[in-house]
N, C-alpha and C. Protein backbone atom coordinates (compact mmCIF):
# COMPACT_ATOMS: atom_id res chain seq x y z
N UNK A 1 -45.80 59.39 42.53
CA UNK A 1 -45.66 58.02 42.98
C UNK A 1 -46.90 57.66 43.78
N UNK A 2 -47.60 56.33 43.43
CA UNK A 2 -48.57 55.97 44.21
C UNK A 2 -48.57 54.98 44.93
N UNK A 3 -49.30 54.93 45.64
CA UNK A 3 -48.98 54.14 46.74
C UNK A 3 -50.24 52.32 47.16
N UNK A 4 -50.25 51.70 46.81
CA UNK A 4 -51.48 50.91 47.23
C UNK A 4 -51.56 50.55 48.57
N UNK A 5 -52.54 51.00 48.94
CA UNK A 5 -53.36 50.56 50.41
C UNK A 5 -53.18 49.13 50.58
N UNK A 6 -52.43 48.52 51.96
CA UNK A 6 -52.18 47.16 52.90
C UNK A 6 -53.80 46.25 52.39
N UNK A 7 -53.05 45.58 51.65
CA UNK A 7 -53.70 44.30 51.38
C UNK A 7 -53.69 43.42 51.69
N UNK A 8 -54.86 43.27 52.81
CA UNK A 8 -55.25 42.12 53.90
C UNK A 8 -55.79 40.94 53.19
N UNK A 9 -55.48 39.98 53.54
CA UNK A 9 -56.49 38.44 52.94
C UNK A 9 -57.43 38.52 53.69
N UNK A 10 -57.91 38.85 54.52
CA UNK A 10 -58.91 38.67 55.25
C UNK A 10 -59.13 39.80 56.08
N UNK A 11 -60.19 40.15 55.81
CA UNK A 11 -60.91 41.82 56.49
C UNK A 11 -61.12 41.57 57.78
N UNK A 12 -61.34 40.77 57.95
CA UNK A 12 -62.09 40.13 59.37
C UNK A 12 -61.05 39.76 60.49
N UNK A 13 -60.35 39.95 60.03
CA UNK A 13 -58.62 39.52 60.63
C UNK A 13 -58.34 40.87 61.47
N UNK A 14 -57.98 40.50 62.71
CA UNK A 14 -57.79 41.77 63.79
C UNK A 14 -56.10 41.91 63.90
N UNK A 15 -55.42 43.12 63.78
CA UNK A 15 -54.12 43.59 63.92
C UNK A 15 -53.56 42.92 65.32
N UNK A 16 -52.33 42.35 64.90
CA UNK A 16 -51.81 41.80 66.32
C UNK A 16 -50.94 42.95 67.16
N UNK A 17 -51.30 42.87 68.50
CA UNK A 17 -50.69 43.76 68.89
C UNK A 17 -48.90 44.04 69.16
N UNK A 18 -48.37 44.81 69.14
CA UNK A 18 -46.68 44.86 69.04
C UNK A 18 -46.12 44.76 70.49
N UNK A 19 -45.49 43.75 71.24
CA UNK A 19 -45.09 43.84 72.23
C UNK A 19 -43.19 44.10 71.92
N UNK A 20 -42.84 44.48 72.96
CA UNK A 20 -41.32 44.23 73.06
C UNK A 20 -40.51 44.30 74.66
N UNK A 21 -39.56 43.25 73.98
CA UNK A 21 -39.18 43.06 75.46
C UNK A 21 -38.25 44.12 76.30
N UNK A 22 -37.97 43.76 77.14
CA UNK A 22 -37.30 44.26 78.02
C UNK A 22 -36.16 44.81 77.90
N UNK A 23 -34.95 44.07 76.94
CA UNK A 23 -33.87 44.26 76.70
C UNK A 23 -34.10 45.66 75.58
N UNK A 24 -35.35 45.45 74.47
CA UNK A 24 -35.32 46.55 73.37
C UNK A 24 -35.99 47.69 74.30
N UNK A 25 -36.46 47.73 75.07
CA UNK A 25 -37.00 48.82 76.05
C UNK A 25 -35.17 49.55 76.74
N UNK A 26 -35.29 48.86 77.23
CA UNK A 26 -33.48 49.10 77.66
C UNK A 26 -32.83 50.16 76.68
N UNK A 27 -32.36 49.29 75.59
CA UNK A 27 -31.87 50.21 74.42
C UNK A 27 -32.31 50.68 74.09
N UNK A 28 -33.43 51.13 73.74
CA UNK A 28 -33.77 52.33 73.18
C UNK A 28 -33.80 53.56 74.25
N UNK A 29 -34.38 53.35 75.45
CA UNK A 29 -34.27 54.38 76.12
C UNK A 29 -32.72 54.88 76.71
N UNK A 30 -31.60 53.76 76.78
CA UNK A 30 -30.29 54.27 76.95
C UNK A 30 -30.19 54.97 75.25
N UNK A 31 -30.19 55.16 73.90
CA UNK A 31 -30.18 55.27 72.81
C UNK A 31 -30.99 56.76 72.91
N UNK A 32 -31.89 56.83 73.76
CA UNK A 32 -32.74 57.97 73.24
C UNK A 32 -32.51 58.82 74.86
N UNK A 33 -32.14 58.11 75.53
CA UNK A 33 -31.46 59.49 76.61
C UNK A 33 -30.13 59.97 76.10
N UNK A 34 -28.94 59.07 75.42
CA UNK A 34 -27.65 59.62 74.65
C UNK A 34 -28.04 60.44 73.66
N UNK A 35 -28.88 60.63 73.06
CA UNK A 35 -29.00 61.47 72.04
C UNK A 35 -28.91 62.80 72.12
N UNK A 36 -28.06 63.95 71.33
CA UNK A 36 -27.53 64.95 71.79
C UNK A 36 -28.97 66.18 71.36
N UNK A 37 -30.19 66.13 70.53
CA UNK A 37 -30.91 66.99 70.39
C UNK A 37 -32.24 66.41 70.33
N UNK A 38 -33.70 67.22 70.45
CA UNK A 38 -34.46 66.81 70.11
C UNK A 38 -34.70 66.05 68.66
N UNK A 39 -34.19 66.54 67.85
CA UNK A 39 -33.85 66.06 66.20
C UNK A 39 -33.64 64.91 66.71
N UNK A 40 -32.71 64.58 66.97
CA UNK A 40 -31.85 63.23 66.85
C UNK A 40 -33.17 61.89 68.01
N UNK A 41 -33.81 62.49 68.87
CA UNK A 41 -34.54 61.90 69.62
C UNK A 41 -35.60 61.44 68.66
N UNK A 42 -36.20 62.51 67.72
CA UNK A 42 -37.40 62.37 67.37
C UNK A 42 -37.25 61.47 65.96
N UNK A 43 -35.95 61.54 65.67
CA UNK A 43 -35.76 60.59 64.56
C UNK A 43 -35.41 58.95 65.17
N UNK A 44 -34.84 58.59 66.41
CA UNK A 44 -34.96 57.48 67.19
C UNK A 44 -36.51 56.97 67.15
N UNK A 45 -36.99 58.09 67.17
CA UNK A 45 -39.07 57.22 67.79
C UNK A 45 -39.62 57.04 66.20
N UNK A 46 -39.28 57.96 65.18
CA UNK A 46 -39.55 57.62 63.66
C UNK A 46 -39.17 56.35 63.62
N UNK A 47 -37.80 56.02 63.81
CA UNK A 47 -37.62 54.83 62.71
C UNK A 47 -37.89 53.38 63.85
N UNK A 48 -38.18 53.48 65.03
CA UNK A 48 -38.75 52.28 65.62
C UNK A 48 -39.98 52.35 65.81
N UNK A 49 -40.85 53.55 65.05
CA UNK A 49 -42.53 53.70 65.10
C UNK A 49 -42.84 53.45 66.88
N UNK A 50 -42.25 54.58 67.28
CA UNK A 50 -42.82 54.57 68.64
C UNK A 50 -43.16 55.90 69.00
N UNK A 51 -44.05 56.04 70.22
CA UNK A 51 -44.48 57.64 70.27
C UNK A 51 -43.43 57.78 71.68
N UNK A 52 -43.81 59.13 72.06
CA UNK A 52 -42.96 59.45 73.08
C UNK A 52 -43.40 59.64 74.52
N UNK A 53 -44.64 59.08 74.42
CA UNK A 53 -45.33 58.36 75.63
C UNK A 53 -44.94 56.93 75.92
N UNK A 54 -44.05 56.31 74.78
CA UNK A 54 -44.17 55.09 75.43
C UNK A 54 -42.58 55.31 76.14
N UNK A 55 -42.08 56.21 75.59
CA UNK A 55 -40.45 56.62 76.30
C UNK A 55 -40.80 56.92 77.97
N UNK A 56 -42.23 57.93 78.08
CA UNK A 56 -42.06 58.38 79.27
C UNK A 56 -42.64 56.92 80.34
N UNK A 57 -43.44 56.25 79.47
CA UNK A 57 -44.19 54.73 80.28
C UNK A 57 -42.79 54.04 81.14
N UNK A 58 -41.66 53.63 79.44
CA UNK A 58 -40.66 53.00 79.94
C UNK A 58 -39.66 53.36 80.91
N UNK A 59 -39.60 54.63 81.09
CA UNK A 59 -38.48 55.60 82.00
C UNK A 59 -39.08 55.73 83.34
N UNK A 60 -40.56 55.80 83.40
CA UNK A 60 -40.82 55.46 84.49
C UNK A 60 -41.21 54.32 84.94
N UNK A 61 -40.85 53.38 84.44
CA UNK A 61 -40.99 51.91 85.06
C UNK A 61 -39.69 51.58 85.12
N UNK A 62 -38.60 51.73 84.58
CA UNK A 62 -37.18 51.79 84.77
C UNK A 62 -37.07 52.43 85.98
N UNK A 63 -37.30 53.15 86.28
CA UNK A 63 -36.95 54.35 87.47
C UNK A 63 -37.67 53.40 88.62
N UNK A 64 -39.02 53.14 88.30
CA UNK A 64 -39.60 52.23 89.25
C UNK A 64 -39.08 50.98 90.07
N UNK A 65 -38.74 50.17 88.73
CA UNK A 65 -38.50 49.25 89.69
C UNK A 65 -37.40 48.18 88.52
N UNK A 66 -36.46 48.76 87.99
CA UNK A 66 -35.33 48.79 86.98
C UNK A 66 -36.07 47.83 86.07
N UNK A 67 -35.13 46.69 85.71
CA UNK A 67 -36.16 45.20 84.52
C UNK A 67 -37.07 44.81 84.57
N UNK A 68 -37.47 44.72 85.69
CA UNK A 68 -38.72 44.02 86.14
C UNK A 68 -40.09 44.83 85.69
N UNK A 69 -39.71 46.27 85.74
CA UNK A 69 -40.82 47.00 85.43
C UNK A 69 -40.82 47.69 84.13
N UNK A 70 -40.15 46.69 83.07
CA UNK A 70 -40.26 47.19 81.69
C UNK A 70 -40.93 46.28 80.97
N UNK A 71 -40.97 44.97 82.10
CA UNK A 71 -41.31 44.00 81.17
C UNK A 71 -43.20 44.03 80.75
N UNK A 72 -43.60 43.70 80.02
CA UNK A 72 -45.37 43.96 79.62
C UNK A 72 -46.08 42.98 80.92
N UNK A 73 -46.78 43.59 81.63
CA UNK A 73 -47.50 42.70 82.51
C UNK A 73 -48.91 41.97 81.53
N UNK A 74 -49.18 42.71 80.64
CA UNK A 74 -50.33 41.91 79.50
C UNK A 74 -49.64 40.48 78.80
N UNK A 75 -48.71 40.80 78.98
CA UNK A 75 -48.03 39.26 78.42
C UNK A 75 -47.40 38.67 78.88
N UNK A 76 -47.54 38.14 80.23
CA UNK A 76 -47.00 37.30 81.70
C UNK A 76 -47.12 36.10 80.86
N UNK A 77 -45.91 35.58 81.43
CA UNK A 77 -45.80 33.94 81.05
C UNK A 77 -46.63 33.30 80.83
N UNK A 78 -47.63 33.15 82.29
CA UNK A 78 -48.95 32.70 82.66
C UNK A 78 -50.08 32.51 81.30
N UNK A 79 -49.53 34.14 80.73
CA UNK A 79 -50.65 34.29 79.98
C UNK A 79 -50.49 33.59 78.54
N UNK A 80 -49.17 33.36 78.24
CA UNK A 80 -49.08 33.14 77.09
C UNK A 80 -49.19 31.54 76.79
N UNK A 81 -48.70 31.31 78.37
CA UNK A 81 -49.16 29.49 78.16
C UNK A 81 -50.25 29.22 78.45
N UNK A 82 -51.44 29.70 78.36
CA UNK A 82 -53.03 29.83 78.68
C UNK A 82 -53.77 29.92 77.24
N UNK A 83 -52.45 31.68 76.54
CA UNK A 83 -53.20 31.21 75.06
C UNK A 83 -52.88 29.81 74.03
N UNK A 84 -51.64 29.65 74.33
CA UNK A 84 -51.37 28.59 73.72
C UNK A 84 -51.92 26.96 74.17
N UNK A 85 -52.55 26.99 75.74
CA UNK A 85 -53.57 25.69 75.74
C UNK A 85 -54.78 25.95 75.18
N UNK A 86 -55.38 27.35 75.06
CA UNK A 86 -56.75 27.72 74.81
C UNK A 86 -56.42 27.39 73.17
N UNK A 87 -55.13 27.58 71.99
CA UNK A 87 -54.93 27.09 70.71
C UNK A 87 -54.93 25.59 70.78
N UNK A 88 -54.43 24.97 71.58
CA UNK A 88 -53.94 23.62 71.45
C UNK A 88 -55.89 22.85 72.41
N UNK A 89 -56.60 23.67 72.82
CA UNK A 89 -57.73 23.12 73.27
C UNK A 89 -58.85 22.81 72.15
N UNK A 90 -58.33 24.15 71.19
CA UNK A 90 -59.40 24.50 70.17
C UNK A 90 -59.31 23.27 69.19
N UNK A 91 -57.86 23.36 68.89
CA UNK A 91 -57.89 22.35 67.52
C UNK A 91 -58.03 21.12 68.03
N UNK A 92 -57.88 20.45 69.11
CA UNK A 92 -57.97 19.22 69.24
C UNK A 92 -60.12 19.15 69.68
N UNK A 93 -60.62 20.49 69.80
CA UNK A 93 -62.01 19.80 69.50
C UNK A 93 -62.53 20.02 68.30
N UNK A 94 -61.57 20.81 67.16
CA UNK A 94 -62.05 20.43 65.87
C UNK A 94 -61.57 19.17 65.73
N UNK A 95 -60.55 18.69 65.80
CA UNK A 95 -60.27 17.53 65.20
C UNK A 95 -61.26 16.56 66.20
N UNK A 96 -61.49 16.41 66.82
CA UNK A 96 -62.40 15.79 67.53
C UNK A 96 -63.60 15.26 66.98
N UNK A 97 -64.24 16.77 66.50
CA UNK A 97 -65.45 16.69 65.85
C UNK A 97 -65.22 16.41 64.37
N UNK A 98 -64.30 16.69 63.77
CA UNK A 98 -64.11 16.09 62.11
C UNK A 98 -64.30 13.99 62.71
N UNK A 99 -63.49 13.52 63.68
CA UNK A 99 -63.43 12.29 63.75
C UNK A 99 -64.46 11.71 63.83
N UNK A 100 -65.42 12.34 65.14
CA UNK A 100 -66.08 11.70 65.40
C UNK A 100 -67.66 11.68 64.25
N UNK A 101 -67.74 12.85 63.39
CA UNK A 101 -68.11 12.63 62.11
C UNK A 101 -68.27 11.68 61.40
N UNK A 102 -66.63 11.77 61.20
CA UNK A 102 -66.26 10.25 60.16
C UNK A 102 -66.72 9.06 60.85
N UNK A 103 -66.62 9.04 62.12
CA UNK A 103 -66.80 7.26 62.60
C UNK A 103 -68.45 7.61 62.66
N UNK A 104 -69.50 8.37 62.66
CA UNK A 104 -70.80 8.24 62.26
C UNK A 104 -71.08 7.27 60.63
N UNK A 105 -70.28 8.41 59.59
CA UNK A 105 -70.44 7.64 58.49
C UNK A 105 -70.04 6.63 57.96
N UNK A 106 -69.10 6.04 58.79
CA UNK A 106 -67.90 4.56 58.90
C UNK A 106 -69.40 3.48 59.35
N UNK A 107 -69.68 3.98 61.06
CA UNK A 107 -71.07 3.37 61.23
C UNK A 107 -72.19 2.70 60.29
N UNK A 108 -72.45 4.38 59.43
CA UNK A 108 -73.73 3.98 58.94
C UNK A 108 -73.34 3.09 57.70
N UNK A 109 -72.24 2.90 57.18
CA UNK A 109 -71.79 2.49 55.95
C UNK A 109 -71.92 0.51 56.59
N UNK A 110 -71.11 0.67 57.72
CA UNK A 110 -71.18 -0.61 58.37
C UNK A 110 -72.42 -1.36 58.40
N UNK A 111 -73.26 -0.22 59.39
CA UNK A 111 -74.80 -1.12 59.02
C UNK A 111 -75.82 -1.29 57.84
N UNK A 112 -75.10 -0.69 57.07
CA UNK A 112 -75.25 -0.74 55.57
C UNK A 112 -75.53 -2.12 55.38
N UNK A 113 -73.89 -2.04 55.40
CA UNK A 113 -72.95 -3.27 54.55
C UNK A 113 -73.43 -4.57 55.30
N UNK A 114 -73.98 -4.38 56.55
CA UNK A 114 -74.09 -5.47 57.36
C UNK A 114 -75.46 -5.81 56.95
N UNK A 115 -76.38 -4.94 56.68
CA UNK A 115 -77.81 -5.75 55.71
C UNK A 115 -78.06 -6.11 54.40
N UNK A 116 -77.04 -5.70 53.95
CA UNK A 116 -76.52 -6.57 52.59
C UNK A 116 -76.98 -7.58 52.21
N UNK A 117 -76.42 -8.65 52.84
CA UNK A 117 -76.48 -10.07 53.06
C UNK A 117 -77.84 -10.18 53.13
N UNK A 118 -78.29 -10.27 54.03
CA UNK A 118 -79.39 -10.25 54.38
C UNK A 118 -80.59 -10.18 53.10
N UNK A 119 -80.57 -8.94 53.13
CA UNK A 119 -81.31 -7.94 51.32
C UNK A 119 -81.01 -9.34 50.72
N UNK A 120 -79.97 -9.63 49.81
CA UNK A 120 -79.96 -10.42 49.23
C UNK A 120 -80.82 -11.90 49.15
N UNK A 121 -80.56 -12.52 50.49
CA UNK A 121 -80.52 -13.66 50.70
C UNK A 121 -82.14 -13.83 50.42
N UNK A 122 -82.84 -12.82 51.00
CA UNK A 122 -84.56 -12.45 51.15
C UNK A 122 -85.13 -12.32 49.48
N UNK A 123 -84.10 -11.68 49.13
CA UNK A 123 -84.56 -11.38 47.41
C UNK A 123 -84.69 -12.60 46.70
N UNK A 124 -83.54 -13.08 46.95
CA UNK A 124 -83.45 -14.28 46.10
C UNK A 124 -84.22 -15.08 46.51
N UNK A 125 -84.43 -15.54 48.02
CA UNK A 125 -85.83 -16.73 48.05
C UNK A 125 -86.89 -16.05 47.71
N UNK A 126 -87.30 -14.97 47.09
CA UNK A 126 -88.28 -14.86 47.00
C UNK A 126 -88.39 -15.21 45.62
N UNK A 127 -87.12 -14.96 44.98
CA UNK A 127 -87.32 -15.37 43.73
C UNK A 127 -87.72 -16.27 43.13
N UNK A 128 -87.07 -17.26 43.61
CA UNK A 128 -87.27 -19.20 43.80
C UNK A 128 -88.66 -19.09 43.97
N UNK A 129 -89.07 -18.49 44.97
CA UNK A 129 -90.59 -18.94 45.27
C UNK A 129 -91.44 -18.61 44.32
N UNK A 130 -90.93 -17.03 43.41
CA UNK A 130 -92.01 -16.80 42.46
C UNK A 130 -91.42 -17.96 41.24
N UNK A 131 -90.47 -18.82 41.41
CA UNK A 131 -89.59 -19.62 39.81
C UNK A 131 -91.08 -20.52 40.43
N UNK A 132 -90.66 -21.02 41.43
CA UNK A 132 -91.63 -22.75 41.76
C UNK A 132 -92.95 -22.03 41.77
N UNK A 133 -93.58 -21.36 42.00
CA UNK A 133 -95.02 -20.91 42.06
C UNK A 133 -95.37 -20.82 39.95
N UNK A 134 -94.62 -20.70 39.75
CA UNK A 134 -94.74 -20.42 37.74
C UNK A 134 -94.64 -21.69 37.11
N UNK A 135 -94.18 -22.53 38.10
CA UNK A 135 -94.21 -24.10 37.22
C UNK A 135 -95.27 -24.82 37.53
């Protein structure tokens, strides 16, 4: 049986990192202190792809300072409504710059359109002048 290698759309694309909260920190470590053998432990950290450093991280921040110290300090509230103005900062200066684009070429189309008239009006007397200069 073969297997094909994770096919990314984009190479350039960086792995997001896996956080979890507080409550799945909870259960698993009540889940993986009930467990009656190492077997049974080491098949708990298999099937939630966790190592057993992050058991000893969470047990001692439990021990520390109970909920409060399970929760990820890398992903404080603070922080997440910071990334999400730094998303909501970004696209509104692309869209910014797509607009203010367009109203350049809206402009130049305008002062185009606005010597038009003009062009014309110049062409044509000149025309007249070359009709009456031929008679």
């Amino acid at each position: 049986m073969t297997s094909k290698p994770h096919e990314n759309p984009d190479p350039d694309a960086r792995p997001q990192r896996r956080t979890s909260t507080a409550e799945f920190k909870a259960r698993i470590l009540a889940e993986y202190d009930a467990a009656p053998d190492a077997a049974a432990r080491g098949a708990i950290l298999r099937r939630e792809r966790l190592y057993g450093s992050h058991i000893l991280d969470w047990r001692k921040a439990r021990d520390a300072g109970a909920a409060a110290g399970l929760t990820d300090r890398r992903q404080s509230a603070a922080r997440a409504a910071k990334k999400a103005e730094n998303a909501e900062l970004a696209r509104l200066q692309r869209e910014n710059a797509r607009l203010q684009a367009k109203l350049a070429k809206t402009e130049t189309a305008l002062s185009i359109m606005g010597k038009v008239p003009s062009l014309l009006f110049e062409r044509a007397r000149s025309g007249l002048k070359m009709i009456a200069a031929a008679r």
